[in-house]
PDB file of N, CA and C in Angstrom:
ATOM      1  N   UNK A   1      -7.063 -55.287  13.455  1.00  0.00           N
ATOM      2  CA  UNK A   1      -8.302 -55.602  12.745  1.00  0.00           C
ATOM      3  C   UNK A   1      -9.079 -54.315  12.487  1.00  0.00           C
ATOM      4  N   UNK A   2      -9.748 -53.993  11.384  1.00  0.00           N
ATOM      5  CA  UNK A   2     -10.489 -53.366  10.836  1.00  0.00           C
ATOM      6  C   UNK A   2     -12.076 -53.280  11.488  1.00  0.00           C
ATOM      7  N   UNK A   3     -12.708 -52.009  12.190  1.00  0.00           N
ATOM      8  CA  UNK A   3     -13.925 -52.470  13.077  1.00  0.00           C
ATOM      9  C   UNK A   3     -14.579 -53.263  11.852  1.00  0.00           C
ATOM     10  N   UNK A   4     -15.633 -53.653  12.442  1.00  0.00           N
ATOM     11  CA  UNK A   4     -16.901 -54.226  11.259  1.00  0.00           C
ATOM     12  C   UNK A   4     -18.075 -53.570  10.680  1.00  0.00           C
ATOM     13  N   UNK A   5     -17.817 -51.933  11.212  1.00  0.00           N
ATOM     14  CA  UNK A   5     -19.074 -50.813  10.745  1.00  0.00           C
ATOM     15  C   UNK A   5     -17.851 -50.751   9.150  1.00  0.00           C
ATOM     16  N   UNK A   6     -16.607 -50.946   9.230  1.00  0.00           N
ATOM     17  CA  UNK A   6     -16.242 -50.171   7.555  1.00  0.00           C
ATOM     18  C   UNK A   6     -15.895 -51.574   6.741  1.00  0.00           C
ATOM     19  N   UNK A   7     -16.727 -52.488   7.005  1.00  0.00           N
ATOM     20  CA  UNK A   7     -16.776 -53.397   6.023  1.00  0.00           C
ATOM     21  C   UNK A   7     -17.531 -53.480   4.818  1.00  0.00           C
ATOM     22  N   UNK A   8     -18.559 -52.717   4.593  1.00  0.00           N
ATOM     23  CA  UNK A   8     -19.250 -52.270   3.347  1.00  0.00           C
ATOM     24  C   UNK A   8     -18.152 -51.666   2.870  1.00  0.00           C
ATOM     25  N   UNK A   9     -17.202 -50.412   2.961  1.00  0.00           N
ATOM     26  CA  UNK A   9     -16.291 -49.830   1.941  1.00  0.00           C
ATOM     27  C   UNK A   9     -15.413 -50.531   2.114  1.00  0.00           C
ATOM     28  N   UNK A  10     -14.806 -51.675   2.559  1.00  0.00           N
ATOM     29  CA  UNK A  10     -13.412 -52.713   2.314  1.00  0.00           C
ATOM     30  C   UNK A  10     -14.275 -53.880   1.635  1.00  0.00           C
ATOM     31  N   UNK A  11     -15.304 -54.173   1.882  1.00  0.00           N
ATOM     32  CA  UNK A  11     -15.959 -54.760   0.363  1.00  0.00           C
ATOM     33  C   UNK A  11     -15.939 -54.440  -0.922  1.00  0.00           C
ATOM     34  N   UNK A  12     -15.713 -52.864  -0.551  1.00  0.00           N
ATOM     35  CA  UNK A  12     -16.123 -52.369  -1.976  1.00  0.00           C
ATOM     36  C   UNK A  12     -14.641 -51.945  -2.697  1.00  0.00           C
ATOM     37  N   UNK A  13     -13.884 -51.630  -1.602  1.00  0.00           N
ATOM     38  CA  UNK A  13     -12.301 -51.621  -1.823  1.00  0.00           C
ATOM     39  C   UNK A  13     -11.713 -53.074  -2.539  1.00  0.00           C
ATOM     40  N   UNK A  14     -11.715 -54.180  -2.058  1.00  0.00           N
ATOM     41  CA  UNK A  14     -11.559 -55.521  -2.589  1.00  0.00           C
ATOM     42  C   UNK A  14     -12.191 -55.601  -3.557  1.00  0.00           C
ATOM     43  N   UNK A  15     -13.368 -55.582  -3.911  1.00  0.00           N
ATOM     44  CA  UNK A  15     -14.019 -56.093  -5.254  1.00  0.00           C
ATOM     45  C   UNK A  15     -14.084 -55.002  -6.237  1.00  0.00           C
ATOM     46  N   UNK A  16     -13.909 -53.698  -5.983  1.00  0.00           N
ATOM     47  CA  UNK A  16     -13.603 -52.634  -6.988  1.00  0.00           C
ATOM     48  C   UNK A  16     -11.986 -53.300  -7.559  1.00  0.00           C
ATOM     49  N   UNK A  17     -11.139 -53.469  -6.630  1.00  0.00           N
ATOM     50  CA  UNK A  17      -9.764 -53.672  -6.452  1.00  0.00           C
ATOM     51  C   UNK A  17      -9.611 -54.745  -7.895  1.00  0.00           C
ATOM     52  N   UNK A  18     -10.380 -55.732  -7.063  1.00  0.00           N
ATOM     53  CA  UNK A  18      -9.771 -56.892  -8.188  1.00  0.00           C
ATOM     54  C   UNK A  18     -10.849 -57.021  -9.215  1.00  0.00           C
ATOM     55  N   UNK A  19     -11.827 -56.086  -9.537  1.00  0.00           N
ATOM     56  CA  UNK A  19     -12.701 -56.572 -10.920  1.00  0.00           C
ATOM     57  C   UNK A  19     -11.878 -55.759 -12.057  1.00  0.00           C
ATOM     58  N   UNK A  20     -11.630 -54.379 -11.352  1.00  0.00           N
ATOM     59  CA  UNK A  20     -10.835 -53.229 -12.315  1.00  0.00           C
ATOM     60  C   UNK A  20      -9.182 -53.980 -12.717  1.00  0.00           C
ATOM     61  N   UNK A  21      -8.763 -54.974 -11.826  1.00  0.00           N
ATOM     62  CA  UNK A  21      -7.464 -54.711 -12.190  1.00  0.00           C
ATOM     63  C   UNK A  21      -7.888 -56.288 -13.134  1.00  0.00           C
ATOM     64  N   UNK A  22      -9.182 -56.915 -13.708  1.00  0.00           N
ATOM     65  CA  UNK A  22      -9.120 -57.979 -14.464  1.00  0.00           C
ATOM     66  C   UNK A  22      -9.414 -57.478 -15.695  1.00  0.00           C
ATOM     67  N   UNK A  23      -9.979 -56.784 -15.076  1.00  0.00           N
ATOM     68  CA  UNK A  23     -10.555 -55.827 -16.601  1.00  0.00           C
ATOM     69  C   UNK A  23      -9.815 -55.200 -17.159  1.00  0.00           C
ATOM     70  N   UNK A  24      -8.879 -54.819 -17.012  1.00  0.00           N
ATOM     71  CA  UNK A  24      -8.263 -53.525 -17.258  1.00  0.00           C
ATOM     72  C   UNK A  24      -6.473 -54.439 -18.040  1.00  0.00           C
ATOM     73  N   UNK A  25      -6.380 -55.543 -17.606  1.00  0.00           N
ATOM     74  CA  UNK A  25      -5.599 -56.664 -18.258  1.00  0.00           C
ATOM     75  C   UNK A  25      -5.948 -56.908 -18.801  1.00  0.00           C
ATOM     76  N   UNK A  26      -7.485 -57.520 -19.330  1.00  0.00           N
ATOM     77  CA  UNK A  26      -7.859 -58.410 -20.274  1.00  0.00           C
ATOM     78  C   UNK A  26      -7.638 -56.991 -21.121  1.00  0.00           C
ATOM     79  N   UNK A  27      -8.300 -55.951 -20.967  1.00  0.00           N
ATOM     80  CA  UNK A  27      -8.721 -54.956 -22.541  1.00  0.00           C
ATOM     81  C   UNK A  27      -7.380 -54.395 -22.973  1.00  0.00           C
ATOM     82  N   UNK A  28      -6.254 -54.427 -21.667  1.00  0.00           N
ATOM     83  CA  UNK A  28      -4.874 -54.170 -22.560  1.00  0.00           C
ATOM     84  C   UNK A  28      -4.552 -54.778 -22.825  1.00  0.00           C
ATOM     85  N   UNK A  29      -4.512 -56.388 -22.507  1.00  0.00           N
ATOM     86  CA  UNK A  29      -3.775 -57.320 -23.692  1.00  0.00           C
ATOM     87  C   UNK A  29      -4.510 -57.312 -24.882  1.00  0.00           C
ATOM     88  N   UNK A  30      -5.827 -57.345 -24.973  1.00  0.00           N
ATOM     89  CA  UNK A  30      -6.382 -57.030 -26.392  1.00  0.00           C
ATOM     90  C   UNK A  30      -6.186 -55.501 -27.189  1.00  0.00           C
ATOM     91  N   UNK A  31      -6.071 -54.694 -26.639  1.00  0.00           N
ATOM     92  CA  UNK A  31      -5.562 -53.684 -27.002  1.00  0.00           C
ATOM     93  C   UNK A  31      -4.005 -53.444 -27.462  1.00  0.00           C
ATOM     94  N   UNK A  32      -3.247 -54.318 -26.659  1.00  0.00           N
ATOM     95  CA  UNK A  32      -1.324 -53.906 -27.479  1.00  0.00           C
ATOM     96  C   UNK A  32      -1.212 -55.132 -27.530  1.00  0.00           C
ATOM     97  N   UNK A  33      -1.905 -56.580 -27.227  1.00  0.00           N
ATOM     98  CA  UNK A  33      -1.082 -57.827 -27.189  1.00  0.00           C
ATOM     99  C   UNK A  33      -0.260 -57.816 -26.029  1.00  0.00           C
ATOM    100  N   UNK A  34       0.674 -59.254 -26.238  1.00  0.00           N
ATOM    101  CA  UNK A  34       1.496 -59.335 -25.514  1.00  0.00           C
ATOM    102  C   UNK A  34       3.012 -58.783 -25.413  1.00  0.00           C
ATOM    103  N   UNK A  35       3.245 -57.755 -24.861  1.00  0.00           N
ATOM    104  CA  UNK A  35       4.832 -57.219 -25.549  1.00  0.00           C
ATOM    105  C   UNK A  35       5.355 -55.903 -24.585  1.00  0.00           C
ATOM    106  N   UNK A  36       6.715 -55.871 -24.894  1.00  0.00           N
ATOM    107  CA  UNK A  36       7.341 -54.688 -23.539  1.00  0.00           C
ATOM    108  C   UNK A  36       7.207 -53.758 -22.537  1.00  0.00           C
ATOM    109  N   UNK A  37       5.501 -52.977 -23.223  1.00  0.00           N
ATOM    110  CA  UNK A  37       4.571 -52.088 -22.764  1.00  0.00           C
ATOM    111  C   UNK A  37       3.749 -52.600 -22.320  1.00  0.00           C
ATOM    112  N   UNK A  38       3.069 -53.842 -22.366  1.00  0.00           N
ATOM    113  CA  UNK A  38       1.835 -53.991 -22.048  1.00  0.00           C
ATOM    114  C   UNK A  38       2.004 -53.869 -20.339  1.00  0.00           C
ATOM    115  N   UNK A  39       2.720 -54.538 -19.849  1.00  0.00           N
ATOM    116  CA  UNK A  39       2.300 -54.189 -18.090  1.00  0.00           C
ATOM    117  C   UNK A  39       2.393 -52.824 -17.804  1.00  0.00           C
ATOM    118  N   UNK A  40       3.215 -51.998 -18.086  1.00  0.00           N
ATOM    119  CA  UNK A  40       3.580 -50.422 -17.727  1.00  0.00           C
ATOM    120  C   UNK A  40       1.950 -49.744 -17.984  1.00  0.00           C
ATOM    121  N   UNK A  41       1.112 -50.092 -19.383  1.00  0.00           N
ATOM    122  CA  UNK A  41      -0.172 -49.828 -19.692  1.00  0.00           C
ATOM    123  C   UNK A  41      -1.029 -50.350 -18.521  1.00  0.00           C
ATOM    124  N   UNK A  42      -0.893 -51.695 -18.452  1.00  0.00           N
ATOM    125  CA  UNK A  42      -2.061 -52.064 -17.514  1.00  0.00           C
ATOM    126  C   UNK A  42      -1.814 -51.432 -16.137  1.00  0.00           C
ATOM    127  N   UNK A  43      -0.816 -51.123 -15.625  1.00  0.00           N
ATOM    128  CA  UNK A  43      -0.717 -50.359 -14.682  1.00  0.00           C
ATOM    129  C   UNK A  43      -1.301 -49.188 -14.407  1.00  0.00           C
ATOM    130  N   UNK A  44      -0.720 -48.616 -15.661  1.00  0.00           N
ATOM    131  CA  UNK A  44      -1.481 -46.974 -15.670  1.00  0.00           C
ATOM    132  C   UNK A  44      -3.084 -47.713 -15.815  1.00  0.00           C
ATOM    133  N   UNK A  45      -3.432 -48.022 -16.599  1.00  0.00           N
ATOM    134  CA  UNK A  45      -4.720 -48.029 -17.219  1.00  0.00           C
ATOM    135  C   UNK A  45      -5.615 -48.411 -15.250  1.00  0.00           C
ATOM    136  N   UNK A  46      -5.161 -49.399 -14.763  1.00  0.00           N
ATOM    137  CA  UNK A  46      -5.683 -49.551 -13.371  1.00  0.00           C
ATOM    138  C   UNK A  46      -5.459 -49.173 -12.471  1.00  0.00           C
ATOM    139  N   UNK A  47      -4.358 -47.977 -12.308  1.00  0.00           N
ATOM    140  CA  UNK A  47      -4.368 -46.902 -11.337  1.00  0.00           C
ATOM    141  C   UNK A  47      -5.266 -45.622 -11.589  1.00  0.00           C
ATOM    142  N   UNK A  48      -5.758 -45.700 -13.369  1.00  0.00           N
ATOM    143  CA  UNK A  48      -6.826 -44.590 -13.272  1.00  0.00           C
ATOM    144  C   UNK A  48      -8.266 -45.658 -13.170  1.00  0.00           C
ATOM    145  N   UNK A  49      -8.703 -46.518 -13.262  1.00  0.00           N
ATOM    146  CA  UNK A  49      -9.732 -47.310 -13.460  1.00  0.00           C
ATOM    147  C   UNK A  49     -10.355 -47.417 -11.599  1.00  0.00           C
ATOM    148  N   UNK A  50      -9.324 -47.817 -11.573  1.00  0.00           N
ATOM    149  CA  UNK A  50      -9.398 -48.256  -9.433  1.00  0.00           C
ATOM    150  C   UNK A  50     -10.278 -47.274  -8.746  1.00  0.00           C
ATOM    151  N   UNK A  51      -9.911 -46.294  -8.652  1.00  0.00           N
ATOM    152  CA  UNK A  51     -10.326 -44.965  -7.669  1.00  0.00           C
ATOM    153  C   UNK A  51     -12.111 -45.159  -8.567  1.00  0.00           C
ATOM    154  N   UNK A  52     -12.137 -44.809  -9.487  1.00  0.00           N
ATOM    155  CA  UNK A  52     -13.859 -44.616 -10.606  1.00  0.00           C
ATOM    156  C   UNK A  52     -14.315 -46.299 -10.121  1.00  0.00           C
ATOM    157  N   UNK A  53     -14.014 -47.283 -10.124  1.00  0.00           N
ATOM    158  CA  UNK A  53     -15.171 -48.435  -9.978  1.00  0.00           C
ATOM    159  C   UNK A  53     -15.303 -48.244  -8.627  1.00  0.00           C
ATOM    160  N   UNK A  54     -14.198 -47.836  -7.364  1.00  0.00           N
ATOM    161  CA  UNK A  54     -14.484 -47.835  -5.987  1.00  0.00           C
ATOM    162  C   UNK A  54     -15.491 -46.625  -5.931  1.00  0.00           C
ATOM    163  N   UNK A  55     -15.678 -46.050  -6.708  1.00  0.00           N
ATOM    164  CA  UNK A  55     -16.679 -44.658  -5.996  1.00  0.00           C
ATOM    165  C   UNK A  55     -17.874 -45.269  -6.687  1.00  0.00           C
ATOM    166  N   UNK A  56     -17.605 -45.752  -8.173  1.00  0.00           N
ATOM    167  CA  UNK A  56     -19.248 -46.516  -8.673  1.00  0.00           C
ATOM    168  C   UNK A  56     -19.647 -47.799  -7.676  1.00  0.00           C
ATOM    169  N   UNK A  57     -18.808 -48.177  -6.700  1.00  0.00           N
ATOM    170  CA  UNK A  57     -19.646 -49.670  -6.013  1.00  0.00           C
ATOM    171  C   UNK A  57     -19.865 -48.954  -5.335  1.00  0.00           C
ATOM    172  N   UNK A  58     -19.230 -48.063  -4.170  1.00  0.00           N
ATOM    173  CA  UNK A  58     -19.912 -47.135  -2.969  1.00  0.00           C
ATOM    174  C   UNK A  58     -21.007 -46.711  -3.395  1.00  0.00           C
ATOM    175  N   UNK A  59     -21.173 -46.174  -4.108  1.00  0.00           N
ATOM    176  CA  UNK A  59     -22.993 -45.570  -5.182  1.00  0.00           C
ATOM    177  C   UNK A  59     -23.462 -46.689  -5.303  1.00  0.00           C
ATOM    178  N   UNK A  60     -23.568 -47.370  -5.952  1.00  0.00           N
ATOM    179  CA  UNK A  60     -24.506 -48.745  -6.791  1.00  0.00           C
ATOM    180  C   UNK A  60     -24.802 -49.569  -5.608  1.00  0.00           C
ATOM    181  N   UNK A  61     -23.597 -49.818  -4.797  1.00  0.00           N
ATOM    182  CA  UNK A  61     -23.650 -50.804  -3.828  1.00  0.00           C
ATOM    183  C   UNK A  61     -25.214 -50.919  -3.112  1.00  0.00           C
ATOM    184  N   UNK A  62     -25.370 -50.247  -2.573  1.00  0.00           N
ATOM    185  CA  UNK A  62     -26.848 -50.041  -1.868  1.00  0.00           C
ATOM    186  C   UNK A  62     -28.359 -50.164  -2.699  1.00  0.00           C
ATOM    187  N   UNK A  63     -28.284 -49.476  -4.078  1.00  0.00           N
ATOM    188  CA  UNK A  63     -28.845 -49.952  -4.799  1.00  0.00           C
ATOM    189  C   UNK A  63     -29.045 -50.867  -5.558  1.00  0.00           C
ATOM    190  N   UNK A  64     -27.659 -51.356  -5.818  1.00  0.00           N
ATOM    191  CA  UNK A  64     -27.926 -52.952  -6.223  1.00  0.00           C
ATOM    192  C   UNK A  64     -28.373 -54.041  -5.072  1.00  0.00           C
ATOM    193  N   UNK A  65     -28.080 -53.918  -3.953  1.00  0.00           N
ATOM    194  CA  UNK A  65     -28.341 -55.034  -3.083  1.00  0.00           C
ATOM    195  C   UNK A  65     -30.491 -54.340  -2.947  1.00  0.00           C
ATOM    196  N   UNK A  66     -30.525 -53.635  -2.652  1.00  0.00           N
ATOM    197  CA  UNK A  66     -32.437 -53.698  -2.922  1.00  0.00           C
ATOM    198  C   UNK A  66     -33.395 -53.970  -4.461  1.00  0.00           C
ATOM    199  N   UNK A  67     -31.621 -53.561  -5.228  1.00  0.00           N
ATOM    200  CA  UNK A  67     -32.670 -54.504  -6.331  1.00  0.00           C
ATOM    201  C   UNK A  67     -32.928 -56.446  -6.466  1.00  0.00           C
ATOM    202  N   UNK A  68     -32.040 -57.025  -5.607  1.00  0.00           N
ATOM    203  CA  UNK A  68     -31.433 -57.778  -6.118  1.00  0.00           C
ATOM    204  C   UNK A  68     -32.689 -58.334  -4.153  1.00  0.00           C
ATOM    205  N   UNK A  69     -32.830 -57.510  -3.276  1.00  0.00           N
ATOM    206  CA  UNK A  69     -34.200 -58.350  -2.431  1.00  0.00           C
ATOM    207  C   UNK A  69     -35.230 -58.069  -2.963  1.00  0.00           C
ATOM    208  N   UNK A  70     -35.670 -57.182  -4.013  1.00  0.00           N
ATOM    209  CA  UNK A  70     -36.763 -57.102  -4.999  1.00  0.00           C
ATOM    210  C   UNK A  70     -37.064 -58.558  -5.437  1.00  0.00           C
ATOM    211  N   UNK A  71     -36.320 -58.981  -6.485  1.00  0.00           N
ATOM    212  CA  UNK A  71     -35.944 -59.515  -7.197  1.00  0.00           C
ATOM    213  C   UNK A  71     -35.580 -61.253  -6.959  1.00  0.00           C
ATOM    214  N   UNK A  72     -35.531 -61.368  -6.101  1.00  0.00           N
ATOM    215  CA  UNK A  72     -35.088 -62.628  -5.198  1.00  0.00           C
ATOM    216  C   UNK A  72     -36.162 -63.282  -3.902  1.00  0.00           C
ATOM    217  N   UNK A  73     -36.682 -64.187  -3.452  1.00  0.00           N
ATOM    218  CA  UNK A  73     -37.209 -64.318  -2.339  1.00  0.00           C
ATOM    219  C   UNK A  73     -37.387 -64.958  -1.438  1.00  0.00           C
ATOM    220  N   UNK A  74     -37.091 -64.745  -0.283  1.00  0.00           N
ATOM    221  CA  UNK A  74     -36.561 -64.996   1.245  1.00  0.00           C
ATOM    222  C   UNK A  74     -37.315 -66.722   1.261  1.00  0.00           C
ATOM    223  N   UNK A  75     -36.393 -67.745   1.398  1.00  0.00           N
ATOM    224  CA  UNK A  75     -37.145 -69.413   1.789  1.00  0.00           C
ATOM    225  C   UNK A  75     -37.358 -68.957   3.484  1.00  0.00           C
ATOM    226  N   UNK A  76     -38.261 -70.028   3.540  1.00  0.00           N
ATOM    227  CA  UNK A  76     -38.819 -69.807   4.926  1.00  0.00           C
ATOM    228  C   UNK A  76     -38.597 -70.752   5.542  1.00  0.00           C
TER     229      UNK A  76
END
């Protein structure tokens, strides 16, 4: 098991993980369609995409969650 102090960056590992690799399918099938290349593309395209959204949620992460107790408010 993974301690529970590095669960903020395996949060951010998982959901960087799987938003980049939906994204990054949807805009290459719209980009070549469906056909011989397209997985070899989406591959590449989300082995460079992966590493850039995991370093933008590690950044944002913290700032989005205080915008978002701004923004929201605690029931009592």
């Amino acid at each position: 098991m993974i301690p529970a102090r590095f669960a903020p960056v395996l949060a951010a590992l998982l959901t960087s993980g799987l938003m980049s690799c939906i994204v990054t399918c949807v805009a290459t099938i719209k980009s070549l369609g469906l056909g011989a290349q397209t997985f070899g593309a989406w591959m590449a395209a989300w082995g460079f995409g992966w590493p850039i959204a995991f370093a933008v949620i590690l950044v944002a992460g913290p700032l989005i969650r205080r915008l978002v107790a701004r923004l929201t408010r605690q029931t009592a």
